[in-house]
N, C-alpha and C. Protein backbone atom coordinates (compact mmCIF):
# COMPACT_ATOMS: atom_id res chain seq x y z
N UNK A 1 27.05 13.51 56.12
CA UNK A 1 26.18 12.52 55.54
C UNK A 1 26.67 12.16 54.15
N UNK A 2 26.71 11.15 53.80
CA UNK A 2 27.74 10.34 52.69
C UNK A 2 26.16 10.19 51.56
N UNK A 3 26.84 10.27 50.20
CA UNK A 3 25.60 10.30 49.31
C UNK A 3 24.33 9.25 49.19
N UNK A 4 25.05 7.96 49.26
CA UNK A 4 24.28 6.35 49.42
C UNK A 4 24.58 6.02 51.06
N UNK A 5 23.49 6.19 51.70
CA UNK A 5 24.18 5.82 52.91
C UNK A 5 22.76 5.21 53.61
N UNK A 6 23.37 3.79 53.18
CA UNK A 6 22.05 2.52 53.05
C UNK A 6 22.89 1.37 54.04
N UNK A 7 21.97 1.00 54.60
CA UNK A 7 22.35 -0.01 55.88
C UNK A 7 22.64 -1.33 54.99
N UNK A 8 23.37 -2.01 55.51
CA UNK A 8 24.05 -3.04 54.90
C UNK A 8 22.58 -4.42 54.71
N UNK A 9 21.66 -4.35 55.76
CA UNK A 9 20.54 -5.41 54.93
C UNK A 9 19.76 -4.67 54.06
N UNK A 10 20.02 -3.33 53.67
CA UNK A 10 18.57 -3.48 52.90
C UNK A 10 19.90 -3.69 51.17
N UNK A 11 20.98 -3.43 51.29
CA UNK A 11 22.25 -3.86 50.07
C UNK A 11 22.13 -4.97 49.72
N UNK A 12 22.31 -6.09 50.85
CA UNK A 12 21.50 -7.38 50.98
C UNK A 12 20.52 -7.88 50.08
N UNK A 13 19.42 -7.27 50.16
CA UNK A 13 17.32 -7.53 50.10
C UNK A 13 18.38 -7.29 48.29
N UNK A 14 18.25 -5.47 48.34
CA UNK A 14 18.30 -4.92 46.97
C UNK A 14 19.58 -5.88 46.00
N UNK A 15 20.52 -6.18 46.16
CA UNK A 15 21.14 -7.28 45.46
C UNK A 15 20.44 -8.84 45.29
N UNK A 16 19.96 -9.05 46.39
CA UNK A 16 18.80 -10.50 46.10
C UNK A 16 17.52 -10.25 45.16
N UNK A 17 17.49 -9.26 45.09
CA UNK A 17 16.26 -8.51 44.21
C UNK A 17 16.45 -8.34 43.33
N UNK A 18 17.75 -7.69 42.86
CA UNK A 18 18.26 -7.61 41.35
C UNK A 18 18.93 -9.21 40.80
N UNK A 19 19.01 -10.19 41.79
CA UNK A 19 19.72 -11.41 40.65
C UNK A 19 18.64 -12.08 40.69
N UNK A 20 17.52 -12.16 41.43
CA UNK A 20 15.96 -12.65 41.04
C UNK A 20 15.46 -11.88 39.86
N UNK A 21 15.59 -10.52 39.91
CA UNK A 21 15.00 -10.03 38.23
C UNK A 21 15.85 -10.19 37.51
N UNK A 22 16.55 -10.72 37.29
CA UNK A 22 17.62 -10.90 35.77
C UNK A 22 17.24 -12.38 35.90
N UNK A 23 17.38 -13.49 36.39
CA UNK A 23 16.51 -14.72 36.59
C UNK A 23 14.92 -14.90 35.71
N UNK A 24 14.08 -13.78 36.68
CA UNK A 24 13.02 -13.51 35.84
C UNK A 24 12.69 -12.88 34.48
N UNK A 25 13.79 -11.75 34.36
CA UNK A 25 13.82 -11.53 33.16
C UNK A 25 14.20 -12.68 32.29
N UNK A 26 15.11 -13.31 32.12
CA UNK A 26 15.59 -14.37 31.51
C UNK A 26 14.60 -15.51 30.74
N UNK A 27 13.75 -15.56 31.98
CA UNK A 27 12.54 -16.68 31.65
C UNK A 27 11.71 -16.19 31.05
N UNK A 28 11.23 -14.40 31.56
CA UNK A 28 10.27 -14.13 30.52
C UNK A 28 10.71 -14.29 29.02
N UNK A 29 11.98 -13.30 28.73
CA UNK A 29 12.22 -13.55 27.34
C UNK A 29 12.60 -14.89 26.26
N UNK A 30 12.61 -16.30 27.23
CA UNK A 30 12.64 -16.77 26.67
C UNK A 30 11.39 -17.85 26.18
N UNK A 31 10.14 -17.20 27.34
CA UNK A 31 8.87 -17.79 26.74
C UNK A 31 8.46 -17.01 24.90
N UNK A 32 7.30 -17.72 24.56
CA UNK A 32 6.40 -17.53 23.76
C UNK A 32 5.20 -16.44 23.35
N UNK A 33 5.36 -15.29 24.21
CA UNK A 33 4.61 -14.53 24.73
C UNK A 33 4.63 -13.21 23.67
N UNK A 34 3.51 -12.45 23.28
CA UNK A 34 3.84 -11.39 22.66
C UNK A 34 4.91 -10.49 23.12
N UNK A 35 5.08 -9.36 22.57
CA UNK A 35 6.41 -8.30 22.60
C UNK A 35 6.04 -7.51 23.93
N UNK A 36 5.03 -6.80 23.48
CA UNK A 36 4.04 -6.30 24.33
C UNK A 36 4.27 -6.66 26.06
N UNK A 37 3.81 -8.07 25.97
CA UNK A 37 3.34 -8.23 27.28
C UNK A 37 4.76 -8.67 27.94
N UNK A 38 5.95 -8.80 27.31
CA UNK A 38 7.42 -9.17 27.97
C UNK A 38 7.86 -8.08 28.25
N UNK A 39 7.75 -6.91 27.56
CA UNK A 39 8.27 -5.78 27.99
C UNK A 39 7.72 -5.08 29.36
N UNK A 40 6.10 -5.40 29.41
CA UNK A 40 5.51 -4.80 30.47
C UNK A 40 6.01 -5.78 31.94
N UNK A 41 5.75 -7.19 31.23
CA UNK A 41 6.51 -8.26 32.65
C UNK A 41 7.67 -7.81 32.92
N UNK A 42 8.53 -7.42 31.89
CA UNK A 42 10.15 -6.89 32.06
C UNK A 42 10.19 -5.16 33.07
N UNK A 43 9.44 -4.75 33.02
CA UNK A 43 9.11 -3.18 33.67
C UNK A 43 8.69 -3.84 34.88
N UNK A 44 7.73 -4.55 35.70
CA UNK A 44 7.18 -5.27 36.61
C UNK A 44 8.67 -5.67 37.45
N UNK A 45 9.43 -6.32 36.71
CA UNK A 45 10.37 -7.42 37.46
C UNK A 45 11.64 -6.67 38.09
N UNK A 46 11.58 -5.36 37.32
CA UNK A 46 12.98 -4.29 37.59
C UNK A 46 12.30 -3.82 38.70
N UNK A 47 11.01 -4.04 39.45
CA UNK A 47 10.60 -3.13 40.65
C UNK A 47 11.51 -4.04 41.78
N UNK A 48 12.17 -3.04 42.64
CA UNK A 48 12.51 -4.04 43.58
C UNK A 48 12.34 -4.73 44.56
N UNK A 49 12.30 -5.68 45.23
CA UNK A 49 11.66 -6.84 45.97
C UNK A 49 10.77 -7.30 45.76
N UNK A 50 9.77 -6.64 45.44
CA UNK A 50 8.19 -7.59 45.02
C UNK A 50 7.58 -7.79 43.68
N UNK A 51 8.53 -7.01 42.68
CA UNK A 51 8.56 -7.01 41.03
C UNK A 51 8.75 -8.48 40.84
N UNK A 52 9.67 -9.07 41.21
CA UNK A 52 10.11 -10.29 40.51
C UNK A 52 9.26 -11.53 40.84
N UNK A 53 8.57 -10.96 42.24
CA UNK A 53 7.72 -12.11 42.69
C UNK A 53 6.42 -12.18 41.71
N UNK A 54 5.96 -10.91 41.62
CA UNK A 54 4.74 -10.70 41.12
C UNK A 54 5.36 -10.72 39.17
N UNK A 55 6.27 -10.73 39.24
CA UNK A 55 6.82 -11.01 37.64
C UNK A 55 6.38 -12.76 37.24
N UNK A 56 7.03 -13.06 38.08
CA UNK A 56 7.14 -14.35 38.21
C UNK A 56 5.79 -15.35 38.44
N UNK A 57 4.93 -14.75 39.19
CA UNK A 57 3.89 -15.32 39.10
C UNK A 57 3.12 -14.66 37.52
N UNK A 58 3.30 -13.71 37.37
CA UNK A 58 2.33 -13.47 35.97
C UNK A 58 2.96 -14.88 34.46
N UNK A 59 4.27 -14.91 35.19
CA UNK A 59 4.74 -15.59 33.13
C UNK A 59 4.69 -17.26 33.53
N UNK A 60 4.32 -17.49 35.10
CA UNK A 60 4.35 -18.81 35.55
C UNK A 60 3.07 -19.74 35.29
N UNK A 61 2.11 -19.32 34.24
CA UNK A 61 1.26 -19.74 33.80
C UNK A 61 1.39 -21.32 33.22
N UNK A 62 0.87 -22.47 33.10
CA UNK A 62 1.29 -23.72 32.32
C UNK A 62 1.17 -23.94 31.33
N UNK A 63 1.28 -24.42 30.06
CA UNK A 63 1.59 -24.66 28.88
C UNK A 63 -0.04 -25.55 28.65
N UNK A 64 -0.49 -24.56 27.39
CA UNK A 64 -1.81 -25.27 26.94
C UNK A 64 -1.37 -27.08 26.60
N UNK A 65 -2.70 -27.07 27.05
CA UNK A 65 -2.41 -29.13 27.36
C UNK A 65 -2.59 -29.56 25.81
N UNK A 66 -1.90 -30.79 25.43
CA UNK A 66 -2.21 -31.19 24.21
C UNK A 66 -3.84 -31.01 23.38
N UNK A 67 -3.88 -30.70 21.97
CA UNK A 67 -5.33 -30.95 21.61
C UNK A 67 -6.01 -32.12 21.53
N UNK A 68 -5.53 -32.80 22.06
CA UNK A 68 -6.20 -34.12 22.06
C UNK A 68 -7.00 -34.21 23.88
N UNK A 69 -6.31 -33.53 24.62
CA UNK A 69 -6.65 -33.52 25.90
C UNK A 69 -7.38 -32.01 26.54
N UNK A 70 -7.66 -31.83 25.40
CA UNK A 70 -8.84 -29.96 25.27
C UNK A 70 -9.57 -31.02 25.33
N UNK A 71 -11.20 -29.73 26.04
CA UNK A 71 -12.23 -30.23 25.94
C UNK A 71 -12.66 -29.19 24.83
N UNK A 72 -12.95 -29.33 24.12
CA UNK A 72 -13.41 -27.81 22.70
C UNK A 72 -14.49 -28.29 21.96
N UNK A 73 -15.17 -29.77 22.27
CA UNK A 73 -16.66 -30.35 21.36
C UNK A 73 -17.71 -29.60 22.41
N UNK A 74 -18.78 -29.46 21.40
CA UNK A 74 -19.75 -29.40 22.00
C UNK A 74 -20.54 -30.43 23.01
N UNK A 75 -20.18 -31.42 22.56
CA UNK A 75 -20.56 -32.80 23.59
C UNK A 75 -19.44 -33.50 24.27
N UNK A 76 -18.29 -33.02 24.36
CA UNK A 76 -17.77 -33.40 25.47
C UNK A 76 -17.04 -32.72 26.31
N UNK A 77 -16.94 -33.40 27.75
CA UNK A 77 -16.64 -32.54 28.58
C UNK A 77 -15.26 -33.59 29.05
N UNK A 78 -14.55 -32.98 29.03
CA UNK A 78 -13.05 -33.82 29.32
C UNK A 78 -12.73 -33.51 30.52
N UNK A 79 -13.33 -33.96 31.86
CA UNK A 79 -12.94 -33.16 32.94
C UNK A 79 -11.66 -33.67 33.39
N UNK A 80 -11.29 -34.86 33.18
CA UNK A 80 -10.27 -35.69 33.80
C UNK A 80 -8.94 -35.59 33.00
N UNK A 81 -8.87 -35.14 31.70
CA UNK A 81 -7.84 -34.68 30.85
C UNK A 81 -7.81 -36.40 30.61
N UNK A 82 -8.36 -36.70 29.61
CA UNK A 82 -8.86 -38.07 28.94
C UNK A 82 -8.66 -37.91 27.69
N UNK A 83 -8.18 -38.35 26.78
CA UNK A 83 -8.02 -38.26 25.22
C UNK A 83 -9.82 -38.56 24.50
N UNK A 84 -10.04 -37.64 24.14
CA UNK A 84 -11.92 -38.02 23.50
C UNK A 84 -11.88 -39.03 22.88
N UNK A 85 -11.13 -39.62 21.72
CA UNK A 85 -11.63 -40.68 21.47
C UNK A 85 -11.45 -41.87 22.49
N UNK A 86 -10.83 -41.87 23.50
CA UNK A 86 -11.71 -42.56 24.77
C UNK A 86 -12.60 -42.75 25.43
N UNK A 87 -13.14 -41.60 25.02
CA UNK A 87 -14.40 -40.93 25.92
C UNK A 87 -15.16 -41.52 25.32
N UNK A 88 -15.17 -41.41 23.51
CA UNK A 88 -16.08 -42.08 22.61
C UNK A 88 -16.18 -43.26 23.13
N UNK A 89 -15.58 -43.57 22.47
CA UNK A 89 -15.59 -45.52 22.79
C UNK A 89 -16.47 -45.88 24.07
N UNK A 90 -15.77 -45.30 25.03
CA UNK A 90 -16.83 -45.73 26.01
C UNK A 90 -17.91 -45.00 26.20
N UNK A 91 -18.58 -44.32 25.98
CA UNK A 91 -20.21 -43.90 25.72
C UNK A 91 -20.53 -44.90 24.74
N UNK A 92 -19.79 -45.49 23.50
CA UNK A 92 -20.68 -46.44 22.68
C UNK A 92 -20.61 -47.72 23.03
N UNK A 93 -20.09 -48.23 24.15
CA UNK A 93 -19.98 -49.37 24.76
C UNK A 93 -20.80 -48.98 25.91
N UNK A 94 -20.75 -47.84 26.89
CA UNK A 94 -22.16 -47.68 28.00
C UNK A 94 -23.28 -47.80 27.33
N UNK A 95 -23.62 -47.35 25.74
CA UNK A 95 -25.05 -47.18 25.17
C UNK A 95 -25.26 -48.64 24.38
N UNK A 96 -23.86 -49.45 24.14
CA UNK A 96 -24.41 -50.89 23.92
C UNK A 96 -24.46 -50.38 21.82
N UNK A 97 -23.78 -49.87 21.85
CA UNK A 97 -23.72 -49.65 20.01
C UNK A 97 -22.59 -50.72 19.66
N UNK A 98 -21.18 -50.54 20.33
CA UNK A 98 -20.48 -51.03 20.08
C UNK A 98 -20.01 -52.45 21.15
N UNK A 99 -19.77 -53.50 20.77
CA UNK A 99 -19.65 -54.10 21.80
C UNK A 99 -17.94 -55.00 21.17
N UNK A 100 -17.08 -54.05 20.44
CA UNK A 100 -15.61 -54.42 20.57
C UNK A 100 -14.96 -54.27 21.16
């Protein structure tokens, strides 16, 4: 019995596994993210076969939307990702304040 003596698909899987986590690693470190939480995504992504997936979905989060397209007032609700002072305008043209 030979020391590594691994069937040629799982060499396969485990090499597709390691150039997906260096991929994923890559992206984590080059987000925005505390130290902290890249190192723990970076520990996650070295697991093999399902590290990088589940790496990958944790840092695949989207980029906070402009502040103009937050909803963060107390009176408005931006559901449609609408710039508020649009929103304004037209509430003071539905309420008949403004008629420019």
């Amino acid at each position: 019995m030979r020391l590594f003596d691994i069937s040629t698909p799982a060499v396969i899987v485990l090499g597709l596994s390691a150039v997906a986590s260096a991929a994923v690693i890559a992206t984590i470190w080059r987000k925005r993210d505390p130290p902290f939480l890249k190192c723990a995504t970076t520990l996650v992504a070295l697991t093999p076969v399902v590290g990088p997936l589940v790496a990958w979905w944790v840092v695949s989060f989207p980029e906070p939307m402009h502040p103009d397209l937050q909803a963060k007032g107390k009176r408005t609700v931006n559901e449609y990702s609408v710039p508020r002072e649009f929103i304004r305008e037209k509430v003071r043209r539905d309420r008949g304040g403004d008629e420019a």
